[in-house]
Protein backbone atom coordinates (compact mmCIF):
# COMPACT_ATOMS: atom_id res chain seq x y z
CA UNK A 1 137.09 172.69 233.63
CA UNK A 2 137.04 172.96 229.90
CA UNK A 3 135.77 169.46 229.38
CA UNK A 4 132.30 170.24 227.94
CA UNK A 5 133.41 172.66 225.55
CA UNK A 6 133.92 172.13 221.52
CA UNK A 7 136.72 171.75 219.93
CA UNK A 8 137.09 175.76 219.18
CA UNK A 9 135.46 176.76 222.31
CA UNK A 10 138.51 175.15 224.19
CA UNK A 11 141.18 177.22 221.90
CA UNK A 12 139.36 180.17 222.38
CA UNK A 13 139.45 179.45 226.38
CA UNK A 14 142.98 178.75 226.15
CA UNK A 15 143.57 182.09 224.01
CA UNK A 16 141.72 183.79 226.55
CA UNK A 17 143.53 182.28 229.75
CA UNK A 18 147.04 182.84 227.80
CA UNK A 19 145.79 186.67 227.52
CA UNK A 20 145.48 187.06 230.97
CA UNK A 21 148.44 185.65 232.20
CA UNK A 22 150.42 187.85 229.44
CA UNK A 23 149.00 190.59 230.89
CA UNK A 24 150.43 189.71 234.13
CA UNK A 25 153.75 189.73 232.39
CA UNK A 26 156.41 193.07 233.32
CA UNK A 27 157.59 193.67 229.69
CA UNK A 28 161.29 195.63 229.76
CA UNK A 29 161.46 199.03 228.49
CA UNK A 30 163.13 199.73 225.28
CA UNK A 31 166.27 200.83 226.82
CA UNK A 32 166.52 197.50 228.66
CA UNK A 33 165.54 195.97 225.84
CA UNK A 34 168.59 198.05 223.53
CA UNK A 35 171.00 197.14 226.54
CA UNK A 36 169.98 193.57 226.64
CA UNK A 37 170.36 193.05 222.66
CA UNK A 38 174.21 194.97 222.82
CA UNK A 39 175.17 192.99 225.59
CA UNK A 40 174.13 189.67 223.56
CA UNK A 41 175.91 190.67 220.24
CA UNK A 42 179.02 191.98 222.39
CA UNK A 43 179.42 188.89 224.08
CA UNK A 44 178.93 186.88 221.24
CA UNK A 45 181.72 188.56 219.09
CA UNK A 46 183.96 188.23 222.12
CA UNK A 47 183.13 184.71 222.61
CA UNK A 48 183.46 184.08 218.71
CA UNK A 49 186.64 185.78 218.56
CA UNK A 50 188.11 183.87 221.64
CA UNK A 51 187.19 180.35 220.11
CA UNK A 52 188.44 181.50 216.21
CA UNK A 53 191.80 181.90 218.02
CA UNK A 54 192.12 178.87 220.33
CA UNK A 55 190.71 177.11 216.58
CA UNK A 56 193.65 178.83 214.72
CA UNK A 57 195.83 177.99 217.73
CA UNK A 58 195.36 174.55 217.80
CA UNK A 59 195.11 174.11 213.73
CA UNK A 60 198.36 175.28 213.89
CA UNK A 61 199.93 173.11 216.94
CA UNK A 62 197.80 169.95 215.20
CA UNK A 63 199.72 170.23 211.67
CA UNK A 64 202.99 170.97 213.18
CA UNK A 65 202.82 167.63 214.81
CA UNK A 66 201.58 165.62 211.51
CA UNK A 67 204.02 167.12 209.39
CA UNK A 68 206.45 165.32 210.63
């Protein structure tokens, strides 16, 4: 396939083959893209939130039982 060409001439054919198959690509829309990125950051605070408190819960659990 590409196995006579220079050294550039193969990264310009594989610029040119990764062209077209971006081309091919279905980008999202802005709004998808807006809904995509709040649905991330929401679900990270949740998750970040949920393991702060099972960290705090089990901090506290953990030095009640080496206190002793």
């Amino acid at each position: 396939m590409d196995n006579n060409l220079s050294f550039f001439g193969k990264i310009r054919s594989f610029i040119e083959r990764t062209m077209d198959e971006m081309r091919k690509c279905t980008w999202p829309t802005r709004e998808q893209l807006l809904e995509s990125t709040v649905l991330v950051l929401v679900v990270m605070a949740v998750s970040s939130a949920y393991i702060a408190g099972v960290d705090q819960i089990l901090y506290h659990i953990i030095t009640f039982l080496t206190s002793f």
